[in-house]
N, C-alpha and C. Protein backbone atom coordinates (compact mmCIF):
# COMPACT_ATOMS: atom_id res chain seq x y z
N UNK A 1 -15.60 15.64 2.87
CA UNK A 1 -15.30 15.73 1.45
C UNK A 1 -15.69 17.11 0.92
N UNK A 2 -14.71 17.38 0.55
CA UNK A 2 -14.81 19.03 -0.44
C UNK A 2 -14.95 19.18 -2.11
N UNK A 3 -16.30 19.38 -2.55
CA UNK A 3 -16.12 19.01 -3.93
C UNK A 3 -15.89 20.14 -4.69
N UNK A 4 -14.94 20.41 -5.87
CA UNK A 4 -14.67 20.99 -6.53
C UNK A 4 -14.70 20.83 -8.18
N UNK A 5 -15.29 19.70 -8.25
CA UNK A 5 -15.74 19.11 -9.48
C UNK A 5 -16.77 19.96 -10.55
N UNK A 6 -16.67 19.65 -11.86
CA UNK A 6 -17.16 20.90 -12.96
C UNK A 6 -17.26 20.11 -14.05
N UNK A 7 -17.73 20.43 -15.01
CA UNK A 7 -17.55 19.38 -16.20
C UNK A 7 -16.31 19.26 -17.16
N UNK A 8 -15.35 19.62 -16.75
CA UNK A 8 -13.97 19.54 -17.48
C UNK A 8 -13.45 18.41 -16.15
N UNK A 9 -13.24 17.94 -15.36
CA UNK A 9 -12.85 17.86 -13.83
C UNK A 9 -13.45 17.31 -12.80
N UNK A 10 -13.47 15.93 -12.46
CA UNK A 10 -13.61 15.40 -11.11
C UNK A 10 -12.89 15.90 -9.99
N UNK A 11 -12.90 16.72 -9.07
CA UNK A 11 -11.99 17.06 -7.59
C UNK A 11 -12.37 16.79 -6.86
N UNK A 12 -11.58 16.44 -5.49
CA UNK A 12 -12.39 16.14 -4.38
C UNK A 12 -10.93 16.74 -3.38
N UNK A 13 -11.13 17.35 -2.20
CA UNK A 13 -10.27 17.53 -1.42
C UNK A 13 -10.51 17.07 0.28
N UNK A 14 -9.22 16.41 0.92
CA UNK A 14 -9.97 16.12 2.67
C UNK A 14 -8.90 17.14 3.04
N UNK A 15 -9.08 17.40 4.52
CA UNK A 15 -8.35 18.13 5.03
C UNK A 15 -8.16 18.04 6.70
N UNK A 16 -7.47 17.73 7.26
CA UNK A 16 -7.74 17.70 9.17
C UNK A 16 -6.64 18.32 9.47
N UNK A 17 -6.92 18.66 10.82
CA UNK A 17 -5.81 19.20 11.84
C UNK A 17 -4.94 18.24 12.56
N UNK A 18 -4.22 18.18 13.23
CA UNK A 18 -3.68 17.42 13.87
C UNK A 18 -4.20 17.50 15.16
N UNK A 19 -4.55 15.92 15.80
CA UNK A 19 -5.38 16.25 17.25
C UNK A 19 -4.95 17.21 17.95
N UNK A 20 -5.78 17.90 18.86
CA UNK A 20 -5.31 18.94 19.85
C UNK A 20 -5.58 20.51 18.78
N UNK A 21 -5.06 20.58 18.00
CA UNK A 21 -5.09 21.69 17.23
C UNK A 21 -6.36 22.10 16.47
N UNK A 22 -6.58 23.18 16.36
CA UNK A 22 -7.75 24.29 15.81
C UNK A 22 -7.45 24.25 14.10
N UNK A 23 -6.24 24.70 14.19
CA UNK A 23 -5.70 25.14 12.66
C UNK A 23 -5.32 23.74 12.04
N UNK A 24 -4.92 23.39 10.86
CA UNK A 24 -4.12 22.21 9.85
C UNK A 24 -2.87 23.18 9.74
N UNK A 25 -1.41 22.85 10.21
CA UNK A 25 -0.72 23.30 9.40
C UNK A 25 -0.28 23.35 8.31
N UNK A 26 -1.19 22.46 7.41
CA UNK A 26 -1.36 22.42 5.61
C UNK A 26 -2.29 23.23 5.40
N UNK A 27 -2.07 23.72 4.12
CA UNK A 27 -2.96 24.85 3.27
C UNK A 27 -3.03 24.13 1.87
N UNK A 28 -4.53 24.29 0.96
CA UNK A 28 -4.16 23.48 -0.05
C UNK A 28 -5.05 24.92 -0.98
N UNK A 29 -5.12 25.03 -2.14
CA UNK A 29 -5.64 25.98 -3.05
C UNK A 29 -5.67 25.47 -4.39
N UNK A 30 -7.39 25.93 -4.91
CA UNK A 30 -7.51 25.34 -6.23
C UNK A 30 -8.21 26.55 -6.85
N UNK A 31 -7.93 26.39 -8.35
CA UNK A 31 -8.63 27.56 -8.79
C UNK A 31 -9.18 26.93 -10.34
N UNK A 32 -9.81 27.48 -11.21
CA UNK A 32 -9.93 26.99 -12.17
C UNK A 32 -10.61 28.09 -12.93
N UNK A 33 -9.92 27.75 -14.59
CA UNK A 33 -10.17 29.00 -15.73
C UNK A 33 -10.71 28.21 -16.57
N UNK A 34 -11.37 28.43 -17.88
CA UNK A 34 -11.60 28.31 -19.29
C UNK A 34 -10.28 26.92 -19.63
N UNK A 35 -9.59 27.46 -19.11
CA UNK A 35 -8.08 26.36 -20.02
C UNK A 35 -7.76 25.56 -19.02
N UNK A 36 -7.55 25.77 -18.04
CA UNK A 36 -6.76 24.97 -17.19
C UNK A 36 -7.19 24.89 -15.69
N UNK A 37 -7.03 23.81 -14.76
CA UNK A 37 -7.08 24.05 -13.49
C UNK A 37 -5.57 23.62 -12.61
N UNK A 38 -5.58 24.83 -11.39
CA UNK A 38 -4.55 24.50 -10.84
C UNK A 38 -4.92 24.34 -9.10
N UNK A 39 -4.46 23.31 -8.85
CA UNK A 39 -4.14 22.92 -7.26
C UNK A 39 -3.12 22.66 -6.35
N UNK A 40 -3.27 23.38 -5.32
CA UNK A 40 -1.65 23.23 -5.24
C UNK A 40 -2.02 22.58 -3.15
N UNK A 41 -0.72 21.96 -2.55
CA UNK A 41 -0.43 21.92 -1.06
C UNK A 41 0.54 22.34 -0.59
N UNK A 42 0.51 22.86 0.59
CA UNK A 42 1.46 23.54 1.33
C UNK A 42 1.55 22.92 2.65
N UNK A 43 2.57 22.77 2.69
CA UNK A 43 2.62 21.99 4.32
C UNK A 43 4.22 22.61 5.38
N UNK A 44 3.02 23.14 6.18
CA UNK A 44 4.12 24.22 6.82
C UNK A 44 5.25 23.52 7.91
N UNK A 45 6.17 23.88 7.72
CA UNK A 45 6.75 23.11 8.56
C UNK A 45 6.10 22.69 10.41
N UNK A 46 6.05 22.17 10.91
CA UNK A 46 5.70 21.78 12.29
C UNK A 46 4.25 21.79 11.99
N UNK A 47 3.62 22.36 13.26
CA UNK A 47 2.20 22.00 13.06
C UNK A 47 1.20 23.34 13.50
N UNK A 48 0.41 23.55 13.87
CA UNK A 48 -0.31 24.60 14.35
C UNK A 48 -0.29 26.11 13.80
N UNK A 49 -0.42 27.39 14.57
CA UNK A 49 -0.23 28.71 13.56
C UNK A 49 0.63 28.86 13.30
N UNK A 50 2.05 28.33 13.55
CA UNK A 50 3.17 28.63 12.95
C UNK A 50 3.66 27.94 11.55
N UNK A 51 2.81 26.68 11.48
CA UNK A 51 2.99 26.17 10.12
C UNK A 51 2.06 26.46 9.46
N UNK A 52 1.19 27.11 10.08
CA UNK A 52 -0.13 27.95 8.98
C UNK A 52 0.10 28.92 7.90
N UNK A 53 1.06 29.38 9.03
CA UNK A 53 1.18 30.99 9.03
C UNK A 53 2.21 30.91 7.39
N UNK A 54 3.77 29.83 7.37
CA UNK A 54 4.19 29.84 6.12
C UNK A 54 2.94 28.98 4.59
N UNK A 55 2.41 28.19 5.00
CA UNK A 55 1.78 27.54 4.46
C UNK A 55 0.67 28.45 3.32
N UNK A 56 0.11 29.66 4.45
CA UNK A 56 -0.97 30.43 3.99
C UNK A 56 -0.05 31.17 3.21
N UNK A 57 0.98 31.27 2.44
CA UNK A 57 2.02 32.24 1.88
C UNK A 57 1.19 31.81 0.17
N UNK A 58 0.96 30.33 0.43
CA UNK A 58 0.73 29.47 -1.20
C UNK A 58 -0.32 30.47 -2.13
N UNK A 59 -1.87 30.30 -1.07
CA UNK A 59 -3.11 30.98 -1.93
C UNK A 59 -2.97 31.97 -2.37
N UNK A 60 -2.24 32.83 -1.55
CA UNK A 60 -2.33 34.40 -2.42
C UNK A 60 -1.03 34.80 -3.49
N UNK A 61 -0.23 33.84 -3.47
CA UNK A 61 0.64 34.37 -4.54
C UNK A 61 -0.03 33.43 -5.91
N UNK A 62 -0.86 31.94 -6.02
CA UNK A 62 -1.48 31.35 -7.01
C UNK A 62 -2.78 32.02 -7.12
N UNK A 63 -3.30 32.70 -6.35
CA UNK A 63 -4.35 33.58 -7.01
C UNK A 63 -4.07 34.71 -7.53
N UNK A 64 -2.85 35.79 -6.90
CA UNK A 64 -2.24 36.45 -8.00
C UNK A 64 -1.76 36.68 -9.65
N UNK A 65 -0.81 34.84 -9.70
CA UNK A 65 -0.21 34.77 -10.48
C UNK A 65 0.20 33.85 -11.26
N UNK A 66 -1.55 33.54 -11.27
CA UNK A 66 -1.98 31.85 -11.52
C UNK A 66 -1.52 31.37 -13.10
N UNK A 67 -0.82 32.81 -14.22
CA UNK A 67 -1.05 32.27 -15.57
C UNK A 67 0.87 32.22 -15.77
N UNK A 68 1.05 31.94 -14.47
CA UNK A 68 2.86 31.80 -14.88
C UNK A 68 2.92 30.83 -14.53
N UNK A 69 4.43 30.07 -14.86
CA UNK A 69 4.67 28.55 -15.01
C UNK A 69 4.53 28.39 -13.60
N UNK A 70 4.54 26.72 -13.31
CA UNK A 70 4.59 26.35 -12.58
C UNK A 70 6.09 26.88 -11.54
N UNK A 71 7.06 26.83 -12.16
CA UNK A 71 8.72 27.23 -11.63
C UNK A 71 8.75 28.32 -10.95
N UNK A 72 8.04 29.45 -11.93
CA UNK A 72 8.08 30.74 -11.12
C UNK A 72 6.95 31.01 -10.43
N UNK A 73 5.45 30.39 -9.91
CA UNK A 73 4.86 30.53 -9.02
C UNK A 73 5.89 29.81 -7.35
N UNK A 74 6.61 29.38 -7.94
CA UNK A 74 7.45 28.41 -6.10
C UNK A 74 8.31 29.15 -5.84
N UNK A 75 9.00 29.93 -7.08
CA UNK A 75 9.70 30.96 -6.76
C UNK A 75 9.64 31.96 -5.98
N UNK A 76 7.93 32.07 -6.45
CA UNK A 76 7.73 33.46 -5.62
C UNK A 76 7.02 33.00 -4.36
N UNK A 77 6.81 31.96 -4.11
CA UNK A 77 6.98 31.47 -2.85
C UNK A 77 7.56 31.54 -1.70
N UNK A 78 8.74 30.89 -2.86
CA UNK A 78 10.05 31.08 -1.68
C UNK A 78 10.61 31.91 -1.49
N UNK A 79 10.49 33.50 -2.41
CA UNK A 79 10.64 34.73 -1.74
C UNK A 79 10.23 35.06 -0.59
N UNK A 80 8.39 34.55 -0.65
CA UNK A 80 7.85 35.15 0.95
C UNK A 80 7.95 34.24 2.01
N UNK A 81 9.06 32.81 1.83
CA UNK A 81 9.00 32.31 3.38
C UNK A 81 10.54 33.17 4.20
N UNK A 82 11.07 33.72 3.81
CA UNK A 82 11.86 34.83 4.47
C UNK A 82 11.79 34.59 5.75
N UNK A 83 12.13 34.53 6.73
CA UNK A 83 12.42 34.57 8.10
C UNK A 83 10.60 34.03 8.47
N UNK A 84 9.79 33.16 8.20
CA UNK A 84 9.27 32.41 8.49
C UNK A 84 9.78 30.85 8.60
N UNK A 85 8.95 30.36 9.25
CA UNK A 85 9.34 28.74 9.33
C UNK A 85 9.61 27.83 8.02
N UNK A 86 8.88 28.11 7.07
CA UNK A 86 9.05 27.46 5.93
C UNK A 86 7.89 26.63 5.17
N UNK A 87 8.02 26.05 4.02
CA UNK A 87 6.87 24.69 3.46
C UNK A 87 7.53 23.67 2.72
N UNK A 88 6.72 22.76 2.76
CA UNK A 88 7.27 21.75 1.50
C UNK A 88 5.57 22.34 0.29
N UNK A 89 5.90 22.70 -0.97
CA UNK A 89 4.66 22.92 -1.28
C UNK A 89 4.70 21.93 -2.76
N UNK A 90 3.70 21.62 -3.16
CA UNK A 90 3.70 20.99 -4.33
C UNK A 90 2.25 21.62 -5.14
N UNK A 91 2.57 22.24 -6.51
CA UNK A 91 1.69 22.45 -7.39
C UNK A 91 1.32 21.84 -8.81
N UNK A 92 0.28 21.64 -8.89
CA UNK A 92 -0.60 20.91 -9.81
C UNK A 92 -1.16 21.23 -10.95
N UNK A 93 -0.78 21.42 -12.52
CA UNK A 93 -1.59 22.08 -13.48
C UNK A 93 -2.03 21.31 -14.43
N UNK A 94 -3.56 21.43 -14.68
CA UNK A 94 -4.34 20.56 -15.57
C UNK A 94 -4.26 21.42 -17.25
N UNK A 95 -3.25 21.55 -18.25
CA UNK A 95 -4.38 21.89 -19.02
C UNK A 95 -5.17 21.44 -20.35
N UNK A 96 -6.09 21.69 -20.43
CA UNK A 96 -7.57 21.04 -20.81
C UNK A 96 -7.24 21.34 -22.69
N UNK A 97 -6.36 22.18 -22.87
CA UNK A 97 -6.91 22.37 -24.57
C UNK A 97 -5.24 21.62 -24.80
N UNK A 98 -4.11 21.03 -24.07
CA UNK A 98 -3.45 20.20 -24.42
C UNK A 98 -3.58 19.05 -23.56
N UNK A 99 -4.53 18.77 -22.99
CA UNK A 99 -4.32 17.27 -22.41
C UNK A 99 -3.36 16.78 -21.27
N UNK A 100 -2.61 17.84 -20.73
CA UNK A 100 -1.24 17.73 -20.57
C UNK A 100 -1.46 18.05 -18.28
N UNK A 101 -0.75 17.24 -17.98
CA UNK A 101 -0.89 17.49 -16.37
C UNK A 101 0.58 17.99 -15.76
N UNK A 102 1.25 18.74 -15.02
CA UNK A 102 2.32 19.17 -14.65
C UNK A 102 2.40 19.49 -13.20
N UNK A 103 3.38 18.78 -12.99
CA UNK A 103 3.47 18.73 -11.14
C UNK A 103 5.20 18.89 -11.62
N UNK A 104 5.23 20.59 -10.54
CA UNK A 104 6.31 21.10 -9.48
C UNK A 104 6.28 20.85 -8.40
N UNK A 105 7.29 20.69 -7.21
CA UNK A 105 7.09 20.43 -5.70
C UNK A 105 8.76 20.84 -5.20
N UNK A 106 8.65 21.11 -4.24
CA UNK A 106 9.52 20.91 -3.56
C UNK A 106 9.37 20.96 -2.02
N UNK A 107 10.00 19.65 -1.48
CA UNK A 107 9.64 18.70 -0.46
C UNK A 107 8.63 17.32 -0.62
N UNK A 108 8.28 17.23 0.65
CA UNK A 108 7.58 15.61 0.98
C UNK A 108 5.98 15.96 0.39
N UNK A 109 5.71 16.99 -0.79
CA UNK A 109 4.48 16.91 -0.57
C UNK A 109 4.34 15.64 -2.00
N UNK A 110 3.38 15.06 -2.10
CA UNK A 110 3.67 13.68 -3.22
C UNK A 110 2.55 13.65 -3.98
N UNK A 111 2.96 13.22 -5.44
CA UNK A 111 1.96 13.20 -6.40
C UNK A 111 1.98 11.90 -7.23
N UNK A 112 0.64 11.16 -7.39
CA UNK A 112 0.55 10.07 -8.14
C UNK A 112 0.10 10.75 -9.06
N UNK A 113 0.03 9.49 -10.71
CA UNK A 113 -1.39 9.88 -11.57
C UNK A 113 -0.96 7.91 -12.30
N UNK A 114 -2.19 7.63 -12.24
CA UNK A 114 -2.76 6.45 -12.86
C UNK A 114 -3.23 6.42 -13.83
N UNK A 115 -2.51 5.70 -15.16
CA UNK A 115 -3.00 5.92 -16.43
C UNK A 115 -3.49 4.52 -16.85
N UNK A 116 -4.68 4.22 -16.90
CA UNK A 116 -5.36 3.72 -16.82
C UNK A 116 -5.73 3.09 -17.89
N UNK A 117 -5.33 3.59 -19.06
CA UNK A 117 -5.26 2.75 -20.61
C UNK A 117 -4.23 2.24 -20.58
N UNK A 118 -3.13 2.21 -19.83
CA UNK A 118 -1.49 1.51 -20.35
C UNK A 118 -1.26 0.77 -18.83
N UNK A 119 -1.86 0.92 -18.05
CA UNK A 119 -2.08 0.27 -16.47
C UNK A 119 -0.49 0.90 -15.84
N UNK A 120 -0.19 2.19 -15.78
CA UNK A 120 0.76 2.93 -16.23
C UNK A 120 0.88 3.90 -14.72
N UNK A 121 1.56 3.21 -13.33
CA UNK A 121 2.01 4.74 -12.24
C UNK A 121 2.83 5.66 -12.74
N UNK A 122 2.51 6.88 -12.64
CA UNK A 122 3.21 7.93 -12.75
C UNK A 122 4.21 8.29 -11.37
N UNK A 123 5.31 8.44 -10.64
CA UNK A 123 5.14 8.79 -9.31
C UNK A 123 6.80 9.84 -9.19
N UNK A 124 6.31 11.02 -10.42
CA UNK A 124 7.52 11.74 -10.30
C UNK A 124 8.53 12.13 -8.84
N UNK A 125 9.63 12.36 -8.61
CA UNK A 125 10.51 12.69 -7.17
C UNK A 125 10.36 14.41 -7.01
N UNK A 126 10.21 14.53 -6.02
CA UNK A 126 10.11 15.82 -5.92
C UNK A 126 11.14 16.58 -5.56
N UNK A 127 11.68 17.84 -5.63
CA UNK A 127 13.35 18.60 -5.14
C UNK A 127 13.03 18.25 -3.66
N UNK A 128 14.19 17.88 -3.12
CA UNK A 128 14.34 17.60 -2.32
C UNK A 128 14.70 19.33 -1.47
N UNK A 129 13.98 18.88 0.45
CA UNK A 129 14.28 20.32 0.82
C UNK A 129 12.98 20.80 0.94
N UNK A 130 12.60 22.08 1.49
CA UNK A 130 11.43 22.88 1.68
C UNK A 130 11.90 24.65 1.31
N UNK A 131 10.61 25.17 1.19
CA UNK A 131 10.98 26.50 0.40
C UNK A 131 11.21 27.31 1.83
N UNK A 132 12.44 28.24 1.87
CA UNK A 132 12.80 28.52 3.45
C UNK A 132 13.23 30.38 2.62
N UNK A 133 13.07 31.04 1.47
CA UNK A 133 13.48 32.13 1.58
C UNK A 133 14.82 32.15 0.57
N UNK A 134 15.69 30.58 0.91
CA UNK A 134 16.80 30.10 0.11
C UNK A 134 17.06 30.21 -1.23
N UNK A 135 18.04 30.42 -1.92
CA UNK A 135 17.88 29.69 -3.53
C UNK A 135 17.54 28.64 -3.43
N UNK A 136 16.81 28.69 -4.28
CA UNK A 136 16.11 27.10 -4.61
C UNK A 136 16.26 26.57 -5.94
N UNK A 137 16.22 25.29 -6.40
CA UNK A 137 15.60 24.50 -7.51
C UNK A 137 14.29 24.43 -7.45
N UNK A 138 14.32 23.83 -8.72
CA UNK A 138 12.98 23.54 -8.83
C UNK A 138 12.94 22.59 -10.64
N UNK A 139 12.19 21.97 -10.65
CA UNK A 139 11.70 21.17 -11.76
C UNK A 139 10.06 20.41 -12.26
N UNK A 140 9.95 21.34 -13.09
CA UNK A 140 8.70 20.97 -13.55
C UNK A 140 8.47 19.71 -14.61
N UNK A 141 7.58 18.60 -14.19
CA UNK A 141 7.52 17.62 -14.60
C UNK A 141 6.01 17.50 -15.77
N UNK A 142 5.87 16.89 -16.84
CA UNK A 142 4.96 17.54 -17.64
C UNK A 142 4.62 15.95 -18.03
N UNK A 143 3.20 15.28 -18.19
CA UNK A 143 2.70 14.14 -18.54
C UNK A 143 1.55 14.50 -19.69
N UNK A 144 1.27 13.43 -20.44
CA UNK A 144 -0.11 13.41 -21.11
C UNK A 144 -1.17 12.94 -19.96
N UNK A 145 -2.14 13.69 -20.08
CA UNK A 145 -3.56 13.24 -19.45
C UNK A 145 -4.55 13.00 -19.98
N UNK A 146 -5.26 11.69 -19.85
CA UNK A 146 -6.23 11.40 -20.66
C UNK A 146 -7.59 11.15 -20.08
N UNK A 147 -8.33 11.25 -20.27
CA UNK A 147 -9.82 11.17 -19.75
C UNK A 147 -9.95 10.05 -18.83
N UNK A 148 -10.60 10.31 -17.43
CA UNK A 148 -10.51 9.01 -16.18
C UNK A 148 -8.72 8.58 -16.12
N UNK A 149 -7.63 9.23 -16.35
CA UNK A 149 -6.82 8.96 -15.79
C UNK A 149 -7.07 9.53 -14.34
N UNK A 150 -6.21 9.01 -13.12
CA UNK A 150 -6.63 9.88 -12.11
C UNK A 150 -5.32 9.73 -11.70
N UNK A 151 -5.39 11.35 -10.38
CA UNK A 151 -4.41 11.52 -10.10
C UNK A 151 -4.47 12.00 -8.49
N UNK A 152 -3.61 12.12 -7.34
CA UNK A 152 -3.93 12.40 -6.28
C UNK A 152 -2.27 13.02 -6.07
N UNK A 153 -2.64 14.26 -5.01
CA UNK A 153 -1.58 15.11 -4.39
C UNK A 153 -1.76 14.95 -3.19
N UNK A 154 -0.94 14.32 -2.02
CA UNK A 154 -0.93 14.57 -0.57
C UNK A 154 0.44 15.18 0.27
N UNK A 155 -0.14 15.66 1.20
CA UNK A 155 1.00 16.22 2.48
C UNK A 155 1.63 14.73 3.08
N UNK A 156 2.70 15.14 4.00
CA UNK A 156 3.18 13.42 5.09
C UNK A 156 2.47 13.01 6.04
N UNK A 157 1.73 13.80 6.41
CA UNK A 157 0.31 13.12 6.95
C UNK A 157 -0.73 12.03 6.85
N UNK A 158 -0.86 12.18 4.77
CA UNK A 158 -1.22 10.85 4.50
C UNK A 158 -0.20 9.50 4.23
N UNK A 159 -0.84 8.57 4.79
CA UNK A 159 0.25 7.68 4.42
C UNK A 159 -0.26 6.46 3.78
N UNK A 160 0.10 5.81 2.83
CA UNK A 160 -0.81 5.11 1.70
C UNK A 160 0.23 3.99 1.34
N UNK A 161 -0.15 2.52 2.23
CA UNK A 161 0.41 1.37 1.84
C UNK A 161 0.53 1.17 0.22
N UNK A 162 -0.08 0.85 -0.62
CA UNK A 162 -0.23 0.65 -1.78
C UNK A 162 -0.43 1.60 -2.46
N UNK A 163 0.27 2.77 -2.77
CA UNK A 163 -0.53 3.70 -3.58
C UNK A 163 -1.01 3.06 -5.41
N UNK A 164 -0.09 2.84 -5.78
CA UNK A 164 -0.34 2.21 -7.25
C UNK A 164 -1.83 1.44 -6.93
N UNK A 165 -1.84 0.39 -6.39
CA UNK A 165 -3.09 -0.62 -6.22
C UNK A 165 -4.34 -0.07 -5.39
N UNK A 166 -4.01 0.81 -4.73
CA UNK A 166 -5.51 1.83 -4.32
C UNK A 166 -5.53 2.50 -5.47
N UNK A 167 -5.01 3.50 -6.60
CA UNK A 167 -5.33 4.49 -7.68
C UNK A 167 -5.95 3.11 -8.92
N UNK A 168 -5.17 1.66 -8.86
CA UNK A 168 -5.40 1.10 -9.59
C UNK A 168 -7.22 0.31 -9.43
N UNK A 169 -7.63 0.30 -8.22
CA UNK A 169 -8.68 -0.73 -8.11
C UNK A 169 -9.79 0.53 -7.64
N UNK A 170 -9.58 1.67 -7.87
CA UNK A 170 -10.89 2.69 -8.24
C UNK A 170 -11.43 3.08 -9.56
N UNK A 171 -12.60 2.91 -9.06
CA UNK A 171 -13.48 3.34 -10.28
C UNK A 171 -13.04 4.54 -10.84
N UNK A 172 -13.17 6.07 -10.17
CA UNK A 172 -13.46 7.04 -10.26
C UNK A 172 -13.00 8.19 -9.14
N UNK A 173 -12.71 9.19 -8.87
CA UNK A 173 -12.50 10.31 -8.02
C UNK A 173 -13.08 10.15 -7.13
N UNK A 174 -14.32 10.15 -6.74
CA UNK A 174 -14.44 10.09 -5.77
C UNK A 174 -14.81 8.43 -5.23
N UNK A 175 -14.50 7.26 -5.92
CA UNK A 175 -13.82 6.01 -5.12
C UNK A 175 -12.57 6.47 -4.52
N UNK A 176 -11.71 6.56 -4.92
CA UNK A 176 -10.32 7.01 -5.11
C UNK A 176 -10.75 7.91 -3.32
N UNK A 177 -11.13 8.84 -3.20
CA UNK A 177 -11.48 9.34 -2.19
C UNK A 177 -11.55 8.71 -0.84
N UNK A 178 -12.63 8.03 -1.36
CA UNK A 178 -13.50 7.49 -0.12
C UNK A 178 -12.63 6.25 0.54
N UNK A 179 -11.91 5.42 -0.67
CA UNK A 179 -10.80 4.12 -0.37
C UNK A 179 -9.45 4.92 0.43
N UNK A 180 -9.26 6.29 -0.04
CA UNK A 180 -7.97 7.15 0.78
C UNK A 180 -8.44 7.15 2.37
N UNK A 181 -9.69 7.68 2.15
CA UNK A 181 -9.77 8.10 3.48
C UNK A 181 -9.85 7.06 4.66
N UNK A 182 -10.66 6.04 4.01
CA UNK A 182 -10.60 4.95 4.80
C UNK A 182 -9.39 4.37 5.55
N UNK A 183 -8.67 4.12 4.06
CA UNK A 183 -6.84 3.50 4.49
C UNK A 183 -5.81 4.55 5.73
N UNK A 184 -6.30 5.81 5.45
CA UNK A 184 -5.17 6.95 6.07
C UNK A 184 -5.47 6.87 7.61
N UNK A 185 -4.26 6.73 8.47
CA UNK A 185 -4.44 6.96 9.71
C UNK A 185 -4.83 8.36 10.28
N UNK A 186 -5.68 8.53 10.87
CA UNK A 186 -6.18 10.03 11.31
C UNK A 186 -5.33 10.56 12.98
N UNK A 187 -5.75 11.59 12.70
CA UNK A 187 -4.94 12.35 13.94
C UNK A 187 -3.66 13.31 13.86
N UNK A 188 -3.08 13.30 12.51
CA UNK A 188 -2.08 14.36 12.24
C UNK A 188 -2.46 15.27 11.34
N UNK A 189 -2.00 16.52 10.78
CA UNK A 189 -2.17 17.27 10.06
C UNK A 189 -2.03 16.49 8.66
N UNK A 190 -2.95 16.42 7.55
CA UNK A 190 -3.73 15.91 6.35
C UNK A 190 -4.18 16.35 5.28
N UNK A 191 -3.89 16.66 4.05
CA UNK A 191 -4.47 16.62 3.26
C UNK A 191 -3.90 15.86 1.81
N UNK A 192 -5.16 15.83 1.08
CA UNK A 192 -5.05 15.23 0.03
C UNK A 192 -6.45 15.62 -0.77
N UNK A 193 -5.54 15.91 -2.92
CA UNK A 193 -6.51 16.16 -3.32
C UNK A 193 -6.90 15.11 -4.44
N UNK A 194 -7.76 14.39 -4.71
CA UNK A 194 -8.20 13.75 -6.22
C UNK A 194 -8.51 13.99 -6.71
N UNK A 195 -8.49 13.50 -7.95
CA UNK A 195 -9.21 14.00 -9.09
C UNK A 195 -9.02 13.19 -10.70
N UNK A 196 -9.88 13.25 -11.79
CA UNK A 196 -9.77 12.82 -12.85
C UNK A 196 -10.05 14.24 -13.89
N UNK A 197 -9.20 13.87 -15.03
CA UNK A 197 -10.36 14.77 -15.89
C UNK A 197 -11.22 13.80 -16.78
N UNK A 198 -11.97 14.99 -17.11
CA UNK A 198 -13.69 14.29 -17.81
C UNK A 198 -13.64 14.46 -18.76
């Protein structure tokens, strides 16, 4: 367990390789300001340094160019998978002085959020496809967030019988965690991040 938690923000992130392998060909990146926090996954196509290698494209263009929309950070994404293998990436923005949570993606990477006063799944579709260099779409999806709503981002690695009724029968972020990790079959490339705000 990786904690990234603060007093605006419960986070928690897991992360594995796929047996045999050194590297995860997922990359995941979080950052956080005064206003807002953003987290994002990248999941490179195949597995090992070659899905690293597009995957690692994510951190340095969201630490660059962390105060532009969600649309045009994937954009510039998918400029640099150019004659690399490719990602499915999905990004995550909290912000704190509107309440407001926003998940872009494009591909299999998947995002819940559990609203927890209206007993309410969120489980937007993501563009279908991975960022390859291509024109792309893209669509940014925008929710209210309210205090102990929680929400979780994973790669196809995790795989989650019930997602609604695991987000629904946790306490807190890091329940939510500890009930993921348990349920997820291990041995492939993995990640997933939780979190509530506070």
């Amino acid at each position: 367990m990786i904690n990234f938690s603060d007093d605006k923000v419960e986070l928690f992130v897991y992360q594995e390789a796929k047996s045999g392998n050194v590297q995860s060909g997922d990359t995941y990146y979080i950052t956080k300001t005064d206003d807002f926090m953003l987290c994002a996954i990248a999941d490179g196509l195949g597995n090992g340094p070659v899905a690293k290698e597009s995957a690692d494209v994510i951190p340095e263009i969201l630490e660059n160019y962390k105060e532009e929309t969600l649309d045009e950070l994937l954009l510039r994404c998918n400029d640099l998978m150019f004659q690399k293998r490719g990602a499915a990436v999905a990004i995550v923005k909290i912000d704190y002085r509107d309440q407001t949570i926003s998940y872009s993606c494009v591909g299999n990477v998947k995002f819940y959020m559990y609203k927890r006063a209206t007993d309410k799944m969120i489980y937007p579709l993501p563009v279908m496809g991975y960022l390859s260099g291509r024109k792309q779409k893209t669509n940014t999806q925008t929710y209210a967030c309210d205090k102990n709503d929680l929400f979780m981002l994973h790669s196809d690695g995790v795989v989650m019988r019930s997602p609604k009724s695991t987000l629904k029968n946790a306490n807190n972020a890091q329940c939510l965690y500890e009930t993921v990790f348990k349920e997820i079959e291990h041995g492939d490339d993995s990640t997933f991040i939780v979190g509530s705000l506070l």
